[in-house]
N, C-alpha and C. Protein backbone atom coordinates (compact mmCIF):
# COMPACT_ATOMS: atom_id res chain seq x y z
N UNK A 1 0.84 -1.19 0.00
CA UNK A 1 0.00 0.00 0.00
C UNK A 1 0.88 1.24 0.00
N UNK A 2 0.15 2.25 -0.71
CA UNK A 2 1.37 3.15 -0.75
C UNK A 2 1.13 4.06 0.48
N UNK A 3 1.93 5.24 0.69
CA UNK A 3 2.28 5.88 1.96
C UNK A 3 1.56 7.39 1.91
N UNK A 4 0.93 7.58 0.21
CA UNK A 4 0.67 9.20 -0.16
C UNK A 4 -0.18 9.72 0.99
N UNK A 5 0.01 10.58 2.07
CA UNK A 5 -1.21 11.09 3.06
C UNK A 5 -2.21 11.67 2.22
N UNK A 6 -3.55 12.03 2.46
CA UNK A 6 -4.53 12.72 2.20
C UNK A 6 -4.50 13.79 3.20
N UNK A 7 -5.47 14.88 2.15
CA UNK A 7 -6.01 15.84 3.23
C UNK A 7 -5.71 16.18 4.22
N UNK A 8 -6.32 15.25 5.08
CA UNK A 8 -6.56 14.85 6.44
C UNK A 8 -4.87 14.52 6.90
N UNK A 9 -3.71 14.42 6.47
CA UNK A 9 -3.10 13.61 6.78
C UNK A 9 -2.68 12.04 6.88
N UNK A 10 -4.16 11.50 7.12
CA UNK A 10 -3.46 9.83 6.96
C UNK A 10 -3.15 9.16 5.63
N UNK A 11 -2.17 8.39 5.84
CA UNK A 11 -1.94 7.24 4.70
C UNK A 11 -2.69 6.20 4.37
N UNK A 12 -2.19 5.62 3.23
CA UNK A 12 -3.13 4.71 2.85
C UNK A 12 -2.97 3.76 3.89
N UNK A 13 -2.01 3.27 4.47
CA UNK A 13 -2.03 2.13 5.23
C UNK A 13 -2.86 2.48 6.74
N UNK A 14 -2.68 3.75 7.34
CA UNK A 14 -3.70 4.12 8.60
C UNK A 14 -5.39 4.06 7.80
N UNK A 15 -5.55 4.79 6.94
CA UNK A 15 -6.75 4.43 6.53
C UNK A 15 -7.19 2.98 6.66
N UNK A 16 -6.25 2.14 5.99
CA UNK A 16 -7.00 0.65 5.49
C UNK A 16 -6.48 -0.06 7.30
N UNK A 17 -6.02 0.60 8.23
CA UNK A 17 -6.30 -0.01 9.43
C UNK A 17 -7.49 0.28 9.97
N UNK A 18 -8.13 1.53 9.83
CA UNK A 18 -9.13 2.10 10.30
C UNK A 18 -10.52 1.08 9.54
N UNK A 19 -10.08 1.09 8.08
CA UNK A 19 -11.52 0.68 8.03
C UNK A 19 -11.54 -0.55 8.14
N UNK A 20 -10.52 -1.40 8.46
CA UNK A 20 -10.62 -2.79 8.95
C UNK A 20 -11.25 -2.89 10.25
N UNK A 21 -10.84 -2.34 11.04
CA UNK A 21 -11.60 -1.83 12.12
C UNK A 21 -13.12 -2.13 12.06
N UNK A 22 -13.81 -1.45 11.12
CA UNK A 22 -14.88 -1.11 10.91
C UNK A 22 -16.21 -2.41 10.68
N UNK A 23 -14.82 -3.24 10.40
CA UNK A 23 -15.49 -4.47 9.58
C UNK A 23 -15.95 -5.58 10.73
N UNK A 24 -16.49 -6.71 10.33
CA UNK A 24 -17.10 -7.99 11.07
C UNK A 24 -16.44 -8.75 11.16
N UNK A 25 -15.93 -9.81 11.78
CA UNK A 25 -14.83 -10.99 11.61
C UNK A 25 -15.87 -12.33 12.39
N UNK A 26 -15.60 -13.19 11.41
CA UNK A 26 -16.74 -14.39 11.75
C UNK A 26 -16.05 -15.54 12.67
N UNK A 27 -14.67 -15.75 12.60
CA UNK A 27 -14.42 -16.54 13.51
C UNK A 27 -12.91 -16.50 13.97
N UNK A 28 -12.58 -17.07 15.03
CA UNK A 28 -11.16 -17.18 14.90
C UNK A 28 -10.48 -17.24 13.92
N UNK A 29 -9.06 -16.13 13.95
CA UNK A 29 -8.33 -16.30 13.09
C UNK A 29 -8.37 -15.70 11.65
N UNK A 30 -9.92 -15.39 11.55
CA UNK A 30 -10.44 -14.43 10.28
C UNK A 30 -9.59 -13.68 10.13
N UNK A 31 -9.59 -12.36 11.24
CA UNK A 31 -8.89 -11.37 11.52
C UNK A 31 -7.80 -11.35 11.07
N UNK A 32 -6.94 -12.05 11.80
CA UNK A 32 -5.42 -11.80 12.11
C UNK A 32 -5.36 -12.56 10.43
N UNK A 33 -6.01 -13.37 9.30
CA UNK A 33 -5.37 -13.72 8.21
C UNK A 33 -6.14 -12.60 6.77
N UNK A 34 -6.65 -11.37 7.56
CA UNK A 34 -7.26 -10.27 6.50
C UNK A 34 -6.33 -9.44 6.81
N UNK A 35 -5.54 -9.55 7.90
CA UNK A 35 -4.44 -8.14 8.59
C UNK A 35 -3.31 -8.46 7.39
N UNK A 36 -3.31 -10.41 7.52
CA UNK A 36 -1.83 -10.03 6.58
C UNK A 36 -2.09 -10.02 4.94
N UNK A 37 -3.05 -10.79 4.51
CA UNK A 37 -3.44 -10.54 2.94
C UNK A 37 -4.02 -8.82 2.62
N UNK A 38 -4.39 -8.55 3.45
CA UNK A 38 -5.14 -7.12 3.06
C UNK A 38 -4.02 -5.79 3.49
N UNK A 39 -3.70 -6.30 4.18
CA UNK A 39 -2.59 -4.96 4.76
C UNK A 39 -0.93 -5.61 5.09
N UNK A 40 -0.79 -6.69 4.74
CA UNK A 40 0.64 -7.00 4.22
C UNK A 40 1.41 -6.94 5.91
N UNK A 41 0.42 -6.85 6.78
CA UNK A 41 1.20 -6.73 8.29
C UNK A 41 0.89 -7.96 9.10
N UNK A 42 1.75 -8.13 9.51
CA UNK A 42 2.03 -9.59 10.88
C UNK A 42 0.96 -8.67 12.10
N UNK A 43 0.17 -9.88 12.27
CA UNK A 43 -1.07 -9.33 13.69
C UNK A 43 -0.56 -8.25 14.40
N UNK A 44 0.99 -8.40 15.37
CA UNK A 44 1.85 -7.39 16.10
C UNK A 44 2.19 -6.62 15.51
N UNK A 45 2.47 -6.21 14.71
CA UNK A 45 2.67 -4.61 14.01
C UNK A 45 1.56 -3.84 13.78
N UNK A 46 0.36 -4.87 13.23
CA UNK A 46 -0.95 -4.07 13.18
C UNK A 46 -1.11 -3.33 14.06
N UNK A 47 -1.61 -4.40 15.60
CA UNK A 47 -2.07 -3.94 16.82
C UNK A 47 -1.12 -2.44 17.11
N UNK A 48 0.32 -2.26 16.96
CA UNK A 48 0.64 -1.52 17.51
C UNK A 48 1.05 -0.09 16.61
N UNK A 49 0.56 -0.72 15.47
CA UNK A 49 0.21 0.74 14.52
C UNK A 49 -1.19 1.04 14.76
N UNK A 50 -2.54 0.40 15.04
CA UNK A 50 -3.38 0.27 15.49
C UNK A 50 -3.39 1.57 16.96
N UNK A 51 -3.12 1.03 17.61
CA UNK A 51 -2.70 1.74 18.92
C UNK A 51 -1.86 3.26 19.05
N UNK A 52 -1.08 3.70 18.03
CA UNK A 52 -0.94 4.95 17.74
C UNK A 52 -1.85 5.35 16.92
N UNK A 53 -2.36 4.77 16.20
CA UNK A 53 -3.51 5.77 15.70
C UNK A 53 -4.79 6.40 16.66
N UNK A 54 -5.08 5.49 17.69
CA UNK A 54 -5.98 5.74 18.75
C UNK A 54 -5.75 6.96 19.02
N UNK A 55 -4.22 7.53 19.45
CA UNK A 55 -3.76 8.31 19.89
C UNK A 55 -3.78 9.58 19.00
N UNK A 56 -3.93 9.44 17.71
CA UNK A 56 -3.52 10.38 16.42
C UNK A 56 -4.72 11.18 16.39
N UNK A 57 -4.24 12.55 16.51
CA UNK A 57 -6.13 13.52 16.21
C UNK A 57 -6.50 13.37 14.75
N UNK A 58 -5.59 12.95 13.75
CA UNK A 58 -5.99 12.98 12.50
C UNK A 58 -6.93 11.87 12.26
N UNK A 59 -6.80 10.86 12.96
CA UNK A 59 -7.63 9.87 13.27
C UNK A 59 -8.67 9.67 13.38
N UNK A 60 -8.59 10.58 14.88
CA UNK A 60 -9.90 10.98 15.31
C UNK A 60 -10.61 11.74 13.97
N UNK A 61 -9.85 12.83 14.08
CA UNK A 61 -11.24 13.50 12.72
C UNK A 61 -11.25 13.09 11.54
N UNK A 62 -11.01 11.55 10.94
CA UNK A 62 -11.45 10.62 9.79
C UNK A 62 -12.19 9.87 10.32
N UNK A 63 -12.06 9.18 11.45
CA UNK A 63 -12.99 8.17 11.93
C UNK A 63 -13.35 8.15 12.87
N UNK A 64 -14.19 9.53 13.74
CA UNK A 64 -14.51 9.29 15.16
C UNK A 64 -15.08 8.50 15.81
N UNK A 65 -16.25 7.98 15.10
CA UNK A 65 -16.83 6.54 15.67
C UNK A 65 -16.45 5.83 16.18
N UNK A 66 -15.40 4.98 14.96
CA UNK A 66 -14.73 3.71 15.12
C UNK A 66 -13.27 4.16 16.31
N UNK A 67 -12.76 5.46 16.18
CA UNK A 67 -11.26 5.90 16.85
C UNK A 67 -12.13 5.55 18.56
N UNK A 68 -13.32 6.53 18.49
CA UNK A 68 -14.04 6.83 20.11
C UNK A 68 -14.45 5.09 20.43
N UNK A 69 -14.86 4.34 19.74
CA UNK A 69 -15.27 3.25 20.12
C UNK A 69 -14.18 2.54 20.88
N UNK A 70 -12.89 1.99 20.14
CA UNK A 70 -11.51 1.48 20.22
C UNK A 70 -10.75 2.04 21.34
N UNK A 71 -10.97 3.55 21.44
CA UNK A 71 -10.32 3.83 22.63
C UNK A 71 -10.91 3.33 24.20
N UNK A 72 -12.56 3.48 24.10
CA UNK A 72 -13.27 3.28 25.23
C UNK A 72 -13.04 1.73 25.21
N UNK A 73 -12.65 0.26 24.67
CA UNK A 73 -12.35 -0.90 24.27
C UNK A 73 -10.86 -1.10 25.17
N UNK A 74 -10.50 0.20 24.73
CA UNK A 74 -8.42 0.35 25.39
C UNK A 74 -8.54 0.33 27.34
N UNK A 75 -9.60 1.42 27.02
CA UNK A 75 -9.38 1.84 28.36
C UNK A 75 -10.04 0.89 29.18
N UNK A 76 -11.35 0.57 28.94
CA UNK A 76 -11.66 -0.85 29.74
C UNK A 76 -11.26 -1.88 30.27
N UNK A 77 -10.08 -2.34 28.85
CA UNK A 77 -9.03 -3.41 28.90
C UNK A 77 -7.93 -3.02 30.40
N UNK A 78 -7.36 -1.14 30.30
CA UNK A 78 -6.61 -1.21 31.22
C UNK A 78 -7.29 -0.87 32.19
N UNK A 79 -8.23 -0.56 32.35
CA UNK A 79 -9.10 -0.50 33.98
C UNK A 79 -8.97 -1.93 34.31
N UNK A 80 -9.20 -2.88 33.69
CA UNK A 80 -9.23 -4.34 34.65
C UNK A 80 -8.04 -5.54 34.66
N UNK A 81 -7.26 -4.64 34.44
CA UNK A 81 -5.44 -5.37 34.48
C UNK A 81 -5.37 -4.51 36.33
């Protein structure tokens, strides 16, 4: 995928994390084998390009839904560690 930012700032590859995001996954393992045919990334690199984008305001204002959803998902996770 190439790297050209838009507008907004993000790249093609933050985009196509975002709208993976967006999507349904039917069973184990779906996921993690659309991360690497569709976005060319090993599960762990996703997650943690994934995870700076949470953080990214450009993010936020392409995908607030899905960014506000994922974060409240984050923070839950570390409220009960």
């Amino acid at each position: 995928m190439d790297e050209e930012p838009t507008a907004g700032g993000l790249g093609s590859r933050e985009r196509g994390i975002l709208a993976l995001e967006r999507r349904g996954f039917s069973g184990p393992g779906a996921k993690e084998r659309v991360i690497r045919e569709e976005l060319g990334l090993s599960p762990v690199r996703y997650y943690q390009l994934l995870n700076a984008l949470l953080d990214d305001p450009r993010a936020l204002a392409h995908d607030p839904v899905t960014v506000n959803r994922l974060r409240r998902v984050r923070e839950r996770r570390r409220a009960e560690r």
